[in-house]
C-alpha atoms as a PDB file:
ATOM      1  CA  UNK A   1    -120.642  91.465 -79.463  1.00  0.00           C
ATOM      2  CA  UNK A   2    -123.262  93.141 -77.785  1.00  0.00           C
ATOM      3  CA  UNK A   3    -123.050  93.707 -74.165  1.00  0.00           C
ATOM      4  CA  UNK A   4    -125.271  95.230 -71.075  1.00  0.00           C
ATOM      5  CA  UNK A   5    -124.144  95.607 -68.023  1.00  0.00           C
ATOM      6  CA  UNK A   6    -126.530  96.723 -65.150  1.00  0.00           C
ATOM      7  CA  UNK A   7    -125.934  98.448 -62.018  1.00  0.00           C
ATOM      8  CA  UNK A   8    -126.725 100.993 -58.876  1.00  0.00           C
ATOM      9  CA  UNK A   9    -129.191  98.147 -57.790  1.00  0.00           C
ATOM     10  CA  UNK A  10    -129.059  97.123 -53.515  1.00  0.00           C
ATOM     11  CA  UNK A  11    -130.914  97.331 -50.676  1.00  0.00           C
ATOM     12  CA  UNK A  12    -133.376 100.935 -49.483  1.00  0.00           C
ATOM     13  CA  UNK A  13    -135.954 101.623 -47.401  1.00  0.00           C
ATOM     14  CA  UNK A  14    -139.290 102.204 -48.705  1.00  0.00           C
ATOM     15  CA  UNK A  15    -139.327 105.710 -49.409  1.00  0.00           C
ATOM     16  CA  UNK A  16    -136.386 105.906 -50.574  1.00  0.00           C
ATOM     17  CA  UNK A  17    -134.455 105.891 -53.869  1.00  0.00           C
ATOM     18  CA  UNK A  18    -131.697 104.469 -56.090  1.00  0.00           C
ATOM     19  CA  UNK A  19    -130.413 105.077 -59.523  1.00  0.00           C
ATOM     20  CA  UNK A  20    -129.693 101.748 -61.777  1.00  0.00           C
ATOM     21  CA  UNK A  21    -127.028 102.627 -64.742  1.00  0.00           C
ATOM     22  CA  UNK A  22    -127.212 100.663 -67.703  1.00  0.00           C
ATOM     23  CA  UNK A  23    -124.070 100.566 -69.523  1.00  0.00           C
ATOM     24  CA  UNK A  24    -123.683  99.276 -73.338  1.00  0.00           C
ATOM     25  CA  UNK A  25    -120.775  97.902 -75.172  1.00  0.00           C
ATOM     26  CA  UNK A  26    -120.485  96.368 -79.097  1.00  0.00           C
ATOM     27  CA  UNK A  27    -123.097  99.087 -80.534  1.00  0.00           C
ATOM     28  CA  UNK A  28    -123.645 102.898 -81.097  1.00  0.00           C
ATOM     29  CA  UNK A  29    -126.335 103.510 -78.338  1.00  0.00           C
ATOM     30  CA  UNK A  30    -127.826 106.232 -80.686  1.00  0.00           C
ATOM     31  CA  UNK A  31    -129.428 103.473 -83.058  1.00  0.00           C
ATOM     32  CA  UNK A  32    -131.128 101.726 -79.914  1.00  0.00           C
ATOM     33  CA  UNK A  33    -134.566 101.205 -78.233  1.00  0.00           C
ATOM     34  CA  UNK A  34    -133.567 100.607 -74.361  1.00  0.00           C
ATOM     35  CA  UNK A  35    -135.778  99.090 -72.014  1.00  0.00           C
ATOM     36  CA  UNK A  36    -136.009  98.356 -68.198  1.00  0.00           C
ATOM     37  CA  UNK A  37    -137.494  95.743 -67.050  1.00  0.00           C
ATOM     38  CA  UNK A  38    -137.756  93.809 -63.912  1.00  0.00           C
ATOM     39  CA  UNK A  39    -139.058  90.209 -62.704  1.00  0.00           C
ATOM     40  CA  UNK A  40    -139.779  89.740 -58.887  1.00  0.00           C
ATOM     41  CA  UNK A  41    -139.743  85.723 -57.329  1.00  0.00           C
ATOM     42  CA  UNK A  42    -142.529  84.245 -58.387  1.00  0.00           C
ATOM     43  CA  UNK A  43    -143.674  86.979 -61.132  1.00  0.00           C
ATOM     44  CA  UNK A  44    -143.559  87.693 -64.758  1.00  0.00           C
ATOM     45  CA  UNK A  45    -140.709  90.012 -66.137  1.00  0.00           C
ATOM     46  CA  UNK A  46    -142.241  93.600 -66.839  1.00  0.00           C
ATOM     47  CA  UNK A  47    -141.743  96.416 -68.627  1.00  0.00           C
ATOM     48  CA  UNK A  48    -141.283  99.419 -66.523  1.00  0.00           C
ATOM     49  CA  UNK A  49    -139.897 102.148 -69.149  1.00  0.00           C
ATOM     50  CA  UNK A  50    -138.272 102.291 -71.998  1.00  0.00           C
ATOM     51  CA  UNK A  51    -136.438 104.968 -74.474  1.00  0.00           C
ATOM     52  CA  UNK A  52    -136.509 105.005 -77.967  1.00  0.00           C
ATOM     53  CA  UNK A  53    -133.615 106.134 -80.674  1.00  0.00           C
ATOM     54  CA  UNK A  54    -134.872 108.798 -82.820  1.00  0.00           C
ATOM     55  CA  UNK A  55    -135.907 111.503 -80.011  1.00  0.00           C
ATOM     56  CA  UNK A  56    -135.715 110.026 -77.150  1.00  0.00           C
ATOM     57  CA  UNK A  57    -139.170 109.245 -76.477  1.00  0.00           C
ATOM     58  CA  UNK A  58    -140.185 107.641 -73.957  1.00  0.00           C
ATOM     59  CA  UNK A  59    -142.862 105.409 -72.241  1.00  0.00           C
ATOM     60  CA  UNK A  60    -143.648 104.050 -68.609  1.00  0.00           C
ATOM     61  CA  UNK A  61    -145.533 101.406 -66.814  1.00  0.00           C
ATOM     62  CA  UNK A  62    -148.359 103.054 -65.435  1.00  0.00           C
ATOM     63  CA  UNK A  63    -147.303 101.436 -61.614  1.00  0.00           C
ATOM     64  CA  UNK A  64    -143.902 103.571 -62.207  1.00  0.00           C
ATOM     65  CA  UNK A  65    -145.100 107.003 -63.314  1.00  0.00           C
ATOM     66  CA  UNK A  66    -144.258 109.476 -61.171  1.00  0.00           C
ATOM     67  CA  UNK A  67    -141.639 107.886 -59.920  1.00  0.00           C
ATOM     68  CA  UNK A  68    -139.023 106.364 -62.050  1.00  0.00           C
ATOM     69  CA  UNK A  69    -137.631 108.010 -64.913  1.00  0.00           C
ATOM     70  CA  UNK A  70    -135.388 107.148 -67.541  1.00  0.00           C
ATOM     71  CA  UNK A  71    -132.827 108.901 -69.294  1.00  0.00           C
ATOM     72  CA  UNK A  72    -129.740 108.072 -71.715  1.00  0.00           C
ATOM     73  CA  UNK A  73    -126.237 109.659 -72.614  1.00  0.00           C
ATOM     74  CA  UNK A  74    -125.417 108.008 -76.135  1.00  0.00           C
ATOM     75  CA  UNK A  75    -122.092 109.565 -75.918  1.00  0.00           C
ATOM     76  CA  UNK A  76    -120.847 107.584 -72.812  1.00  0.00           C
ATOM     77  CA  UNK A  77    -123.243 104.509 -74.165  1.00  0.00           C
ATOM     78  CA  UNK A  78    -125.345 104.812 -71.044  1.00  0.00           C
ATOM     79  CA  UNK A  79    -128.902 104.418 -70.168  1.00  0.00           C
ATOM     80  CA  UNK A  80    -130.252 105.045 -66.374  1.00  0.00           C
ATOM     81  CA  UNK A  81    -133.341 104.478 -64.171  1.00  0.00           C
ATOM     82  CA  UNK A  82    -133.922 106.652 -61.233  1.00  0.00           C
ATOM     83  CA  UNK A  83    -136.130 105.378 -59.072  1.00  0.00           C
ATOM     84  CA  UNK A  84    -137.836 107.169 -56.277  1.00  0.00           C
ATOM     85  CA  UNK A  85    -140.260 106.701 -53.517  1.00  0.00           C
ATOM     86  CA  UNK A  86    -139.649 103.092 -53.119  1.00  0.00           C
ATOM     87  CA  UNK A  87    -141.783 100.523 -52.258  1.00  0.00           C
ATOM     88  CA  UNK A  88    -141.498  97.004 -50.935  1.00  0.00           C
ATOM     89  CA  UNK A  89    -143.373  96.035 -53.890  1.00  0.00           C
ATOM     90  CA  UNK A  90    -140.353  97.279 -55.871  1.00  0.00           C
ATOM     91  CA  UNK A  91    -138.207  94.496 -54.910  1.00  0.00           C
ATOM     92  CA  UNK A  92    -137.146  92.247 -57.915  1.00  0.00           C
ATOM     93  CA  UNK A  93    -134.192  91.441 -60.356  1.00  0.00           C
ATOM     94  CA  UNK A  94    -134.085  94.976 -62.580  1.00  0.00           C
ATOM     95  CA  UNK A  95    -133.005  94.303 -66.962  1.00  0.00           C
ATOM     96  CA  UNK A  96    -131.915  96.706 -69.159  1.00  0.00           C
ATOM     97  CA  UNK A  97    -132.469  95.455 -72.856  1.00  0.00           C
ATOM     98  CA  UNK A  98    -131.779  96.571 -76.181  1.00  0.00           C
ATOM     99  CA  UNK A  99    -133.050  96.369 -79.404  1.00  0.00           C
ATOM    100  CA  UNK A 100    -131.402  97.950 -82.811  1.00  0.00           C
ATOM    101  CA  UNK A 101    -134.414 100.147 -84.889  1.00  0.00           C
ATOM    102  CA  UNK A 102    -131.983 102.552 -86.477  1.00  0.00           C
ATOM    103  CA  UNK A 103    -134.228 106.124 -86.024  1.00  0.00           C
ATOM    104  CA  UNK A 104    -137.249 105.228 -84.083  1.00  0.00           C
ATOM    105  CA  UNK A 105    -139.550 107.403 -82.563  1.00  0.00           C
ATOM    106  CA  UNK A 106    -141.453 105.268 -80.390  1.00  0.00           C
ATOM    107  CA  UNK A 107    -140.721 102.210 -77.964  1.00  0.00           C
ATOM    108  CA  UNK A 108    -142.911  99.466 -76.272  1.00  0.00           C
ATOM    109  CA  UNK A 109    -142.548  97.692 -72.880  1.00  0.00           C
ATOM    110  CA  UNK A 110    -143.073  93.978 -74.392  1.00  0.00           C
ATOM    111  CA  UNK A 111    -140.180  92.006 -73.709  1.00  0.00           C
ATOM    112  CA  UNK A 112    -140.076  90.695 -76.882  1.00  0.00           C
ATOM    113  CA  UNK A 113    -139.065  93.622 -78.526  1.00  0.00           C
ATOM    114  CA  UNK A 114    -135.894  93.250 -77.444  1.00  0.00           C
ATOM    115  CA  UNK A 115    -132.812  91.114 -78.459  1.00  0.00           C
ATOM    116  CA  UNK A 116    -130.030  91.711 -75.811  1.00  0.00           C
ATOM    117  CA  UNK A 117    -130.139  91.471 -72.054  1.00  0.00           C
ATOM    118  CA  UNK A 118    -128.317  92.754 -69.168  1.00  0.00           C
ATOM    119  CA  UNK A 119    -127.494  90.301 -66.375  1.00  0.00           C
ATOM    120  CA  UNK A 120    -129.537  92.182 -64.219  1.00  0.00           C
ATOM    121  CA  UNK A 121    -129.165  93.829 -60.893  1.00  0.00           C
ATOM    122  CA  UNK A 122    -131.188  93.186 -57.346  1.00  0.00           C
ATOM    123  CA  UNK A 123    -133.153  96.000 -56.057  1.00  0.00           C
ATOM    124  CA  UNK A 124    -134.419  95.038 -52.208  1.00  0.00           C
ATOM    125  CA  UNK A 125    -136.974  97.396 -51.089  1.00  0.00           C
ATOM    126  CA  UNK A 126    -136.895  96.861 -47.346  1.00  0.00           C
ATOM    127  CA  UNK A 127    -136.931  98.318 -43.561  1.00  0.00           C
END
């Protein structure tokens, strides 16, 4: 059974920063596309970055670059977001997903790429 579990997310000021952790169980992270995603009130759920299995590649919503950046530790199954320079804006539910491609050296921000979710965690941007 495949499981995500997200978290790191709370309440910041804008400005400031936070780093989400991602943390996978039931698979060997090293065959695995991971994405981050969020979905505000009101909003669809976007891509924001993801990380792909065969080197590590990676890709970013162009809103995000610069600021966020994601990184992943196969050994301890791991996959994190850290976020900086915060802004209200910001504020929404925050996914990590998965999706098995065996060696890949590319990954896309479509949400449908994915098969496995993370509960999510809340990320309040706020003075």
């Amino acid at each position: 059974q495949v499981d995500l579990v997200e978290s790191g997310g709370g309440l910041v000021q804008p400005g400031g920063s936070l780093r989400l952790s991602c943390k996978a169980s039931g698979i060997t992270l090293d065959y695995y596309n991971i994405g981050w995603f969020r979905q505000a009130p009101g909003k669809e759920r976007e891509g924001l970055s993801c990380t792909s299995s065969g080197n590590n590649a990676t890709n970013y919503l162009d809103a995000v670059k610069g600021r966020f950046t994601i990184s992943r530790d196969n050994a301890k199954k791991s996959v994190y977001l850290s976020m900086n320079s915060l802004k209200p804006e910001d504020t929404a539910v925050y996914y990590c997903a998965a999706v098995y491609t065996g060696r890949l050296f590319s990954c896309l921000l479509a949400s449908y790429d994915y098969d496995y979710w993370g509960q999510g965690t809340q990320v309040t941007v706020s003075s």
